[in-house]
Protein backbone atom coordinates (compact mmCIF):
# COMPACT_ATOMS: atom_id res chain seq x y z
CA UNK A 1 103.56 103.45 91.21
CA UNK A 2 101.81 106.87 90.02
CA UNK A 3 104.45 106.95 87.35
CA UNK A 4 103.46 103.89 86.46
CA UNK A 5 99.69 103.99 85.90
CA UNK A 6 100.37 107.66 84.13
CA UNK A 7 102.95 105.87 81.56
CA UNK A 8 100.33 103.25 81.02
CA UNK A 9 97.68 105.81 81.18
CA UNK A 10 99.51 107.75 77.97
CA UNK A 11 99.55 104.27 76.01
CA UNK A 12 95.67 103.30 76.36
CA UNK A 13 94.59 106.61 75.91
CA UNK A 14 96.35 107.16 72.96
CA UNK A 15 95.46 103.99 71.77
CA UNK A 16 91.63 104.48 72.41
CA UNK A 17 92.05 108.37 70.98
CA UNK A 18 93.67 106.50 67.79
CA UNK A 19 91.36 104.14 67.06
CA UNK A 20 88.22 106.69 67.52
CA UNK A 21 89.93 108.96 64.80
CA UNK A 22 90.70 106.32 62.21
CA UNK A 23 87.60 104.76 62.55
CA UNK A 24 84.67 107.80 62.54
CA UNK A 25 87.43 110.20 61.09
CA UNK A 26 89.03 108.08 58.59
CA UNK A 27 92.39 109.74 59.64
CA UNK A 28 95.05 107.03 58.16
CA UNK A 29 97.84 108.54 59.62
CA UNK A 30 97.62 108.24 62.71
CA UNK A 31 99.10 105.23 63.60
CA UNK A 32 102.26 105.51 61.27
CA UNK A 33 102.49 109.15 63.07
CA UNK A 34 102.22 107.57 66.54
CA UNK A 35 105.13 104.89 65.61
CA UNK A 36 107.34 107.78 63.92
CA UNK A 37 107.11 109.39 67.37
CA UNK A 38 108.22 106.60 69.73
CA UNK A 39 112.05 106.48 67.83
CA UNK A 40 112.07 109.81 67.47
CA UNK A 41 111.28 110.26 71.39
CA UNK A 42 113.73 107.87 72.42
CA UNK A 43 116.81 109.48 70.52
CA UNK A 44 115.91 112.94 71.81
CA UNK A 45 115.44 111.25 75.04
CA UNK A 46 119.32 110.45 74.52
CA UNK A 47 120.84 112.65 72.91
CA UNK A 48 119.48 115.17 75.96
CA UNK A 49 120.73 112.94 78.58
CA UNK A 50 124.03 112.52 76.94
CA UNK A 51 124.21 116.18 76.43
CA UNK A 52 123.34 117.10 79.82
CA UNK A 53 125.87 114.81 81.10
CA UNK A 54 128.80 118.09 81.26
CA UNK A 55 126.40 120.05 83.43
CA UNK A 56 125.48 117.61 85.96
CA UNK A 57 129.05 116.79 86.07
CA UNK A 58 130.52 120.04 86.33
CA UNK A 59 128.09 121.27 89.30
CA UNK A 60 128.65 118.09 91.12
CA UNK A 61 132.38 118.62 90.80
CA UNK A 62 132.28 122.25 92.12
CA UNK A 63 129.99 120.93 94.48
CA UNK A 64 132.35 118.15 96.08
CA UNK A 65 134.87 121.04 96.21
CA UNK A 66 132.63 123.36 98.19
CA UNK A 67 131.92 120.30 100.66
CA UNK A 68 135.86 119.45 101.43
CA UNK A 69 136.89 123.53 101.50
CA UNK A 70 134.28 123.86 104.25
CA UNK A 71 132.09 126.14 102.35
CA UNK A 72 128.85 123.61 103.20
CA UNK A 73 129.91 123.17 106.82
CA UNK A 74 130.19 127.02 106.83
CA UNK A 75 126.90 127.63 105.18
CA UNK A 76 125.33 124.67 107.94
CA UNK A 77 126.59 127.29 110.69
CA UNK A 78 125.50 130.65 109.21
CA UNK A 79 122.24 128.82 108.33
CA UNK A 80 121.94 127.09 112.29
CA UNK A 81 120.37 129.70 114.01
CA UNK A 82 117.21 129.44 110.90
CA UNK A 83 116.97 125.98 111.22
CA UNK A 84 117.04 125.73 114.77
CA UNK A 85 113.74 127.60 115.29
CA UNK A 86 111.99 125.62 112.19
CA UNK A 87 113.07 122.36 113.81
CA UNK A 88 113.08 123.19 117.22
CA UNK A 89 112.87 119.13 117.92
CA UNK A 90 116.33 118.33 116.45
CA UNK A 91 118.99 119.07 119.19
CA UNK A 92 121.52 121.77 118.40
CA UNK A 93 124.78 120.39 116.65
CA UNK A 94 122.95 116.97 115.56
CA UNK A 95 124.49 116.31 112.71
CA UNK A 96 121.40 115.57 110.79
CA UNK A 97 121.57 119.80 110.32
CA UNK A 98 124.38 119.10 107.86
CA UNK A 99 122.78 116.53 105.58
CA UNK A 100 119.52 118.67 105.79
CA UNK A 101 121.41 121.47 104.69
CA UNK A 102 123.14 119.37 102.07
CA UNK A 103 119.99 117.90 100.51
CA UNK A 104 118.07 121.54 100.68
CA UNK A 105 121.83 122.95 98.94
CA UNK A 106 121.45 120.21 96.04
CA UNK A 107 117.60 121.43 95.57
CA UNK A 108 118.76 125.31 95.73
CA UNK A 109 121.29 124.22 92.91
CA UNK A 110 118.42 122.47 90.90
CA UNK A 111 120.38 119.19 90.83
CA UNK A 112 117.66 117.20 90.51
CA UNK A 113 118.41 113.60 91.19
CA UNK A 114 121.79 114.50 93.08
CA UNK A 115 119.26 115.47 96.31
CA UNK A 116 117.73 112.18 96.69
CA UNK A 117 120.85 110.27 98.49
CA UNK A 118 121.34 113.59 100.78
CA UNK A 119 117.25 113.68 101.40
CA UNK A 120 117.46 109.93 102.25
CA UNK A 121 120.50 110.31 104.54
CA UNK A 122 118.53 113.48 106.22
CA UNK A 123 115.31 111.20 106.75
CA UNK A 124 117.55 108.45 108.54
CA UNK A 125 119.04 110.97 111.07
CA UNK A 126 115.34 112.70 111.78
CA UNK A 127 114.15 108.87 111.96
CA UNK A 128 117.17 107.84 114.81
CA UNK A 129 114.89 111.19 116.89
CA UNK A 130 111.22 110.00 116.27
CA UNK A 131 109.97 109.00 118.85
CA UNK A 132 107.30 107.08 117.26
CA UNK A 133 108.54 104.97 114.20
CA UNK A 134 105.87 104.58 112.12
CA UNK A 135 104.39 108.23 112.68
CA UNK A 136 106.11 111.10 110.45
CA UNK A 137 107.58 113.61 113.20
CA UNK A 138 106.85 117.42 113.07
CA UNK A 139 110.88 117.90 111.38
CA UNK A 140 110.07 115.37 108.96
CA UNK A 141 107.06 117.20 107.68
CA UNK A 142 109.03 120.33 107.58
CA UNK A 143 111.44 118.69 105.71
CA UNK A 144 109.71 117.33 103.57
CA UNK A 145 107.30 120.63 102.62
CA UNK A 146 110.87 122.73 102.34
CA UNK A 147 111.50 120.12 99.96
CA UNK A 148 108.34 119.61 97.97
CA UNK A 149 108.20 123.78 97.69
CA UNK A 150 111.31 123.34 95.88
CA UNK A 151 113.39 126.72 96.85
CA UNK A 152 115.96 126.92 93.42
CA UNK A 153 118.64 129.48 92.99
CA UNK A 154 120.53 128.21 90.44
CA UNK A 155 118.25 125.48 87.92
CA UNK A 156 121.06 124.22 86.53
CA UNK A 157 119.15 120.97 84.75
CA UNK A 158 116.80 123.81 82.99
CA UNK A 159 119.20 126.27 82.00
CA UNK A 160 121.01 123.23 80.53
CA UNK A 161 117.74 121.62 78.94
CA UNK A 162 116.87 125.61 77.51
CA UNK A 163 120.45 126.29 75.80
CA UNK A 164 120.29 121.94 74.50
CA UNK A 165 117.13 123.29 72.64
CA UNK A 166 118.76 126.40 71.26
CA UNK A 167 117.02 129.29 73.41
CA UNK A 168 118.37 132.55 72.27
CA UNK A 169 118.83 133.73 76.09
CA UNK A 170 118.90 130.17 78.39
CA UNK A 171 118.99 132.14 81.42
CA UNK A 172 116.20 134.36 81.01
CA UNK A 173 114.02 132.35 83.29
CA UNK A 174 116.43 132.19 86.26
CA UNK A 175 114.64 135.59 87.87
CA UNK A 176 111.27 133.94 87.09
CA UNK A 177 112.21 130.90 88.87
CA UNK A 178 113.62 132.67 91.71
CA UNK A 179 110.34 135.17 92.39
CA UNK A 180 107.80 131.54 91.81
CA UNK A 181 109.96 129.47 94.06
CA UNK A 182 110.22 131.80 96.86
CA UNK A 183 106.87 132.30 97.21
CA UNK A 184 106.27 128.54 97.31
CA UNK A 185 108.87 128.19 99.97
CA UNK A 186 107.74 130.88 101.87
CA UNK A 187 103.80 129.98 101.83
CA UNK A 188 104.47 125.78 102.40
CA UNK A 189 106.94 126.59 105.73
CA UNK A 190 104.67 129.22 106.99
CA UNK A 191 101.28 126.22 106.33
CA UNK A 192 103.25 124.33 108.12
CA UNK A 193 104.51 126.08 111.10
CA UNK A 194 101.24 127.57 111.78
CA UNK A 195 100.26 123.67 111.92
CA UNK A 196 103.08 122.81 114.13
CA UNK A 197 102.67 125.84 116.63
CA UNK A 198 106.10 127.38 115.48
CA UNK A 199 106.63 130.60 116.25
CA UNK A 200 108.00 132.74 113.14
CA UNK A 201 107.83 135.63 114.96
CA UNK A 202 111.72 135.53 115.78
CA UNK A 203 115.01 137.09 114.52
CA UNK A 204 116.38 134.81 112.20
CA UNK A 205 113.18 133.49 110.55
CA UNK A 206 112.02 137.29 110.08
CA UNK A 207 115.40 138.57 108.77
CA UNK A 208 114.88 135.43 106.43
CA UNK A 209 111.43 136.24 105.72
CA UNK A 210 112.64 140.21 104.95
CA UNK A 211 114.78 139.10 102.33
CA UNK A 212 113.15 137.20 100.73
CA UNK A 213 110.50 139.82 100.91
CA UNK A 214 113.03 142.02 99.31
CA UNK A 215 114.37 139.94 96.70
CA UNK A 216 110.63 139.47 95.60
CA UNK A 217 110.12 143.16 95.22
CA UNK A 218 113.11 144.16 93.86
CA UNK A 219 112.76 141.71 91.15
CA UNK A 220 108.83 143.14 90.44
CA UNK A 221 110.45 146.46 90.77
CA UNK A 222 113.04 145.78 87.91
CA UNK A 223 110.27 143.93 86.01
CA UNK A 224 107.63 146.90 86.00
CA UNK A 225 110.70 150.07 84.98
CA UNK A 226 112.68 147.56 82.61
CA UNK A 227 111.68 146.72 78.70
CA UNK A 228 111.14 142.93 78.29
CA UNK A 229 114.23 142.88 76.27
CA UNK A 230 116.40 144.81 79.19
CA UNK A 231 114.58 142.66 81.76
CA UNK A 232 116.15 140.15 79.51
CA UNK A 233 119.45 140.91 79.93
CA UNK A 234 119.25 141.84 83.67
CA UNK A 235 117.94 138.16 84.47
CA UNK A 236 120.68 136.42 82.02
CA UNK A 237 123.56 138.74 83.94
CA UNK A 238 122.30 138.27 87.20
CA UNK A 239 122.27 134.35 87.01
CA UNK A 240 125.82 134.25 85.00
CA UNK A 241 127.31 136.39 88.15
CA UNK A 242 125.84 133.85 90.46
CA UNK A 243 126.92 130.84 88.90
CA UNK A 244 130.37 132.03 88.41
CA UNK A 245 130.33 133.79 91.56
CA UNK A 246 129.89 130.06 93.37
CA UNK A 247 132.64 128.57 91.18
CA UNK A 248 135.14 131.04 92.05
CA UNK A 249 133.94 131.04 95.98
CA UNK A 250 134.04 127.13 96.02
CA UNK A 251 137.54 126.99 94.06
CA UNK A 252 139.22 130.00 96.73
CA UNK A 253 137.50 127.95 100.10
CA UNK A 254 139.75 124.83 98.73
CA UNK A 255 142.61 126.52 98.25
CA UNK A 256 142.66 128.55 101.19
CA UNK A 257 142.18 124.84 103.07
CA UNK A 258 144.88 123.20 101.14
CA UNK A 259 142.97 120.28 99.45
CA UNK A 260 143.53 119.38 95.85
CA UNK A 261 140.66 120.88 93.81
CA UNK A 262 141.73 118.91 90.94
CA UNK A 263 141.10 115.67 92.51
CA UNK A 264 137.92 116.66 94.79
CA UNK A 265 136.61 118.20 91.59
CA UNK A 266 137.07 114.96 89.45
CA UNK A 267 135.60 113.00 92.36
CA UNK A 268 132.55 114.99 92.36
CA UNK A 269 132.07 115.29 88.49
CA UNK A 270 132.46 111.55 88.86
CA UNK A 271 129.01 111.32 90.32
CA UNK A 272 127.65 113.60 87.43
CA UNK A 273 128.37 111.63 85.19
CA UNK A 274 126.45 108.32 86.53
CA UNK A 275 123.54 110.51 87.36
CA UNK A 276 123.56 111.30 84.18
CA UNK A 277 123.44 107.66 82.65
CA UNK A 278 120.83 106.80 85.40
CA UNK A 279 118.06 109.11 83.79
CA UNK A 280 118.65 107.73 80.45
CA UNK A 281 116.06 105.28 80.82
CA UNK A 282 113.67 107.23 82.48
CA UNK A 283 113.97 109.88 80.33
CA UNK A 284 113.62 108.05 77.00
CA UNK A 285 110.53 105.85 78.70
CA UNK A 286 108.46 109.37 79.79
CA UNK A 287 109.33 110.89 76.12
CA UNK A 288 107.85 108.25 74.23
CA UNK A 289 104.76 107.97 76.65
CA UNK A 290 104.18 111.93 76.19
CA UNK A 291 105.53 111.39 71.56
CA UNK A 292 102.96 109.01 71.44
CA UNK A 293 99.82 110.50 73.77
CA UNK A 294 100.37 113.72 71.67
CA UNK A 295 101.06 111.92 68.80
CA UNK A 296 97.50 110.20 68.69
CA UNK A 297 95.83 113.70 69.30
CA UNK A 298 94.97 113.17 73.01
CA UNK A 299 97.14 116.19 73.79
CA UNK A 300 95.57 118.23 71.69
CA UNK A 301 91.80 117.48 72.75
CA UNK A 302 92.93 117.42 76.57
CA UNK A 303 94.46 121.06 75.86
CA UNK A 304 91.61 121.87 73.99
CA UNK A 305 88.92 121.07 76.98
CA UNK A 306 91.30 122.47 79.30
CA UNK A 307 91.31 125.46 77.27
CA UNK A 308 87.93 125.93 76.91
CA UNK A 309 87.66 126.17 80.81
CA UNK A 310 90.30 128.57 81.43
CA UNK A 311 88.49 130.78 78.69
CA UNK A 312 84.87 130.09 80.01
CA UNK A 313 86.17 131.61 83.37
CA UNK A 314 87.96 134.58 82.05
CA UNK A 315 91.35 133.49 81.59
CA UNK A 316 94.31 133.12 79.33
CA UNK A 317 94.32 129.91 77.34
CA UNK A 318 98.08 130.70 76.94
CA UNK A 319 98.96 129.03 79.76
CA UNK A 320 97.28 125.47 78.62
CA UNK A 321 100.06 124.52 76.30
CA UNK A 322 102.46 124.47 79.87
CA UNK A 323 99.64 123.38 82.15
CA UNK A 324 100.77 119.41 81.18
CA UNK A 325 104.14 120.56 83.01
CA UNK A 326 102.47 122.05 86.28
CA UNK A 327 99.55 118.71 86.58
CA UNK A 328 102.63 115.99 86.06
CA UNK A 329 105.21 117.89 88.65
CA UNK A 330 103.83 116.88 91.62
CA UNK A 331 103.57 113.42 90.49
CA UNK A 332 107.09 112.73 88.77
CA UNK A 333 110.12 114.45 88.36
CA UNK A 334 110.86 112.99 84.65
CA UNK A 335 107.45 113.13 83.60
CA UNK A 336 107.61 116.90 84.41
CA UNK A 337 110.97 117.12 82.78
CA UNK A 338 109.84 115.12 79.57
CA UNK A 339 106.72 117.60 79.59
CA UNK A 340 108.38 120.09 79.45
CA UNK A 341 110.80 119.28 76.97
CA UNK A 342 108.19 118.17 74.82
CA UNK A 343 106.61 121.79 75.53
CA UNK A 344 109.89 123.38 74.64
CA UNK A 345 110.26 120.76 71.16
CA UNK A 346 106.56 121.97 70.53
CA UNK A 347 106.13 125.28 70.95
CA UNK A 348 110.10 126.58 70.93
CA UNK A 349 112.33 127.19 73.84
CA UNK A 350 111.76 131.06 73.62
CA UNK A 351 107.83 130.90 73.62
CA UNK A 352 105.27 132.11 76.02
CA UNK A 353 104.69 128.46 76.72
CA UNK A 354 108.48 126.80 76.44
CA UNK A 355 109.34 128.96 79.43
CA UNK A 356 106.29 129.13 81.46
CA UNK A 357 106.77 125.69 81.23
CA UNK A 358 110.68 125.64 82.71
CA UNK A 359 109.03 127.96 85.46
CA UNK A 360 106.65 125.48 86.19
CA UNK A 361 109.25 122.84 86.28
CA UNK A 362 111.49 124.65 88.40
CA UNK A 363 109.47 126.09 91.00
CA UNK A 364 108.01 123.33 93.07
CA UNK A 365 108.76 120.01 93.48
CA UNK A 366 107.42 116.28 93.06
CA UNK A 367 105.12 115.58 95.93
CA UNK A 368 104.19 112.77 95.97
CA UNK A 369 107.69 111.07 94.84
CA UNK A 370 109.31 112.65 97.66
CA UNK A 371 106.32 111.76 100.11
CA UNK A 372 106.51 107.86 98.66
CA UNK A 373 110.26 107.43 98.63
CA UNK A 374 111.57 109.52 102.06
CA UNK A 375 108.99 108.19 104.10
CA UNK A 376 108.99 104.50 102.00
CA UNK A 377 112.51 104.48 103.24
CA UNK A 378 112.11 105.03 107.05
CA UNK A 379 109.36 103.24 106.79
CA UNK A 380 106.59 105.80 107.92
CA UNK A 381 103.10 105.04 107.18
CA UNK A 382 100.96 108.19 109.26
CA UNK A 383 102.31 110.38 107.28
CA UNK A 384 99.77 113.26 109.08
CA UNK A 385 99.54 116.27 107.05
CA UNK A 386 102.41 116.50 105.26
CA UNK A 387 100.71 115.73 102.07
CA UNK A 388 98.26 119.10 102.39
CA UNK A 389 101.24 121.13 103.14
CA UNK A 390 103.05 120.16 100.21
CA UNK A 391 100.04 120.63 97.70
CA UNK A 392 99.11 123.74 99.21
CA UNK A 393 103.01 125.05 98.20
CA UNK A 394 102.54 122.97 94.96
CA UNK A 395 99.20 125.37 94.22
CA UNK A 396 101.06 128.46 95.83
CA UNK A 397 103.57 127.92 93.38
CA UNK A 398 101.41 127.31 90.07
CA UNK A 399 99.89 130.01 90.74
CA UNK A 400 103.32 132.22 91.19
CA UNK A 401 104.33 130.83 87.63
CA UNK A 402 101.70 131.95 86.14
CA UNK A 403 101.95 135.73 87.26
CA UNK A 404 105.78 135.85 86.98
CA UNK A 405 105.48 134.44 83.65
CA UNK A 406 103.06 137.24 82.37
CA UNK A 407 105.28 139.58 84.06
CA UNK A 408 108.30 138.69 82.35
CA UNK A 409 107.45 137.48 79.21
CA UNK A 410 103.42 137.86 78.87
């Protein structure tokens, strides 16, 4: 519904914006601008879906492979002993752990829309242990903040989105993304466990906790002793030794177990490519709601005023141009994504702006979707205060982007 009133929102206010500037401005080209925009919104809208069609595929494919070499049910075990102390309700072995872990994987992998049916799954397992149907449950809150926080280690959608718009270094963000999203993670479980009464103070979740600790400042390290340019080329190498790293992993785990990649690979890519096709739509419908709001000049005053407030307090007015990006996030997933493809279109994919923008994007999570559709589906109407939790790793994170961004790129 939010996705609805902002789409309608766009419209009318780009309408009323119109009409003020032809009429006290005499600015006659404004409507034929705002009409030029819708088609040429919709075919970028396509052309990115169609072209992002081979990446969604491909992971989903190397995915599937992963899940029938016993790589994920691996992963579930190594990962048991964390998850076991941050959802000390769910009985040990239940196999609700696995689709958690599954759903969480898909999120780490920045497969978007891929997540959903795991998260769904997840919620009807933790729903078969409520006690209380209609009352959200302390390990669907937890849940649901890991997921609004948004941990990604590989953001394969942006990376994809980055090189479709011709960035000179697509991966250049991936560290960026990595430092932001951490921090989010790490600041909406430990909201929420003090909430809950969980202790942290245990092996696994401190070993956890040190890692990620050390990830974060070995990144800062690298940030403060390297050149931008070198910093560059550490973040594009380290995400290109990842990515293939998991490939090669995945591929060896089937072998070793005697399945036929071939086939479990064309079975997952299978599912790429209808994902793929399903955000057509969506994505053409948010572009031409964003083509014509900026089209009218409503961007520009709203970026203007907002601006003039991040000036008036002392800060950068840099960061306005991605701010769109970071307000429609926790709201929608493909109003975030069309922001910040219009962000990229606007400004280029290798500004300040483009990539504090795929930062934004790719560091936290749509809060309110997930809150409306997980519980919607269980149908859970106290949902308690998992909404606070999530916002409060929404703000961690926005806040995270910023300072990374200026970091790396500022």
């Amino acid at each position: 519904m939010a996705l609805n009133y902002i789409w309608i929102a766009f419209f009318v206010i780009a309408a009323a914006v119109a009409v003020v500037k032809l009429v006290f401005f005499g600015d006659v080209e404004v409507f034929p601008a705002i009409m030029n925009s819708t088609m040429e919104s919709a075919k970028t809208g396509f052309e990115i879906s169609l072209g992002l069609t081979a990446v969604l595929s491909l992971w989903m494919g190397i995915m599937k492979i992963g899940e029938q070499g016993g790589m994920v049910e691996r992963l579930a075990k190594w990962l048991s002993p964390l998850f076991r102390r941050l959802f000390p309700e769910i009985p040990e072995g239940h196999p609700v752990m696995g689709n958690i872990f599954m759903n969480l994987s898909a999120n780490m992998l920045g497969l978007d829309n891929a997540a959903t049916p795991m998260g769904l799954k997840a919620m009807e397992g933790l729903q078969e242990l409520n006690t209380q149907k209609d009352t959200a449950s302390n390990s669907m809150i937890m849940f649901l903040v890991m997921n609004t926080a948004g941990l990604t280690i590989v953001p394969v959608s942006i990376l994809a989105y980055r090189a479709q718009l011709g960035a000179a270094a697509p991966t250049d963000v991936f560290v960026p993304i990595l430092l932001a999203t951490l921090i989010s993670m790490v600041v909406g479980v430990a909201v929420t466990g003090a909430i809950q009464r969980i202790s942290l103070w245990n092996r696994p979740v401190l070993i956890t906790l040190a890692l990620f600790s050390l990830i974060v400042a070995g990144m800062a390290w690298a940030a403060q002793v390297l050149s931008r340019e070198a910093m560059g080329v550490f973040s594009d190498n380290i995400a290109n030794v990842i990515l293939l790293g998991i490939i090669i992993t995945f591929i060896f785990a089937g072998i070793r177990k005697r399945i036929n990649v071939y086939d479990a690979f064309i079975e997952g890519a299978k599912g790429g490519f209808s994902t793929a096709v399903s955000i057509i739509p969506y994505l053409i419908a948010i572009l031409v709601g964003i083509g014509v709001f900026r089209a009218s000049g409503a961007m520009d005053w709203l970026l203007s005023g907002i601006g003039w407030v991040v000036e008036a307090c002392g800060g950068n007015a840099d960061i306005t141009q991605a701010l769109p990006t970071a307000l429609m996030k926790p709201l929608s997933g493909s109003g975030a994504r069309g922001m910040m493809l219009e962000c990229m279109q606007t400004y280029g994919a290798d500004s300040f702006a483009g990539r504090l923008s795929c930062i934004f994007q790719g560091s936290t999570d749509t809060t309110f979707y997930i809150l409306a559709v997980y519980f919607g589906s269980v149908g859970i109407r106290n949902t308690r205060y998992a909404l606070p939790c999530g916002l409060i790793a929404d703000l961690a994170s926005i806040v995270a982007a910023i300072a990374v961004a200026f970091m790396f790129f500022g």
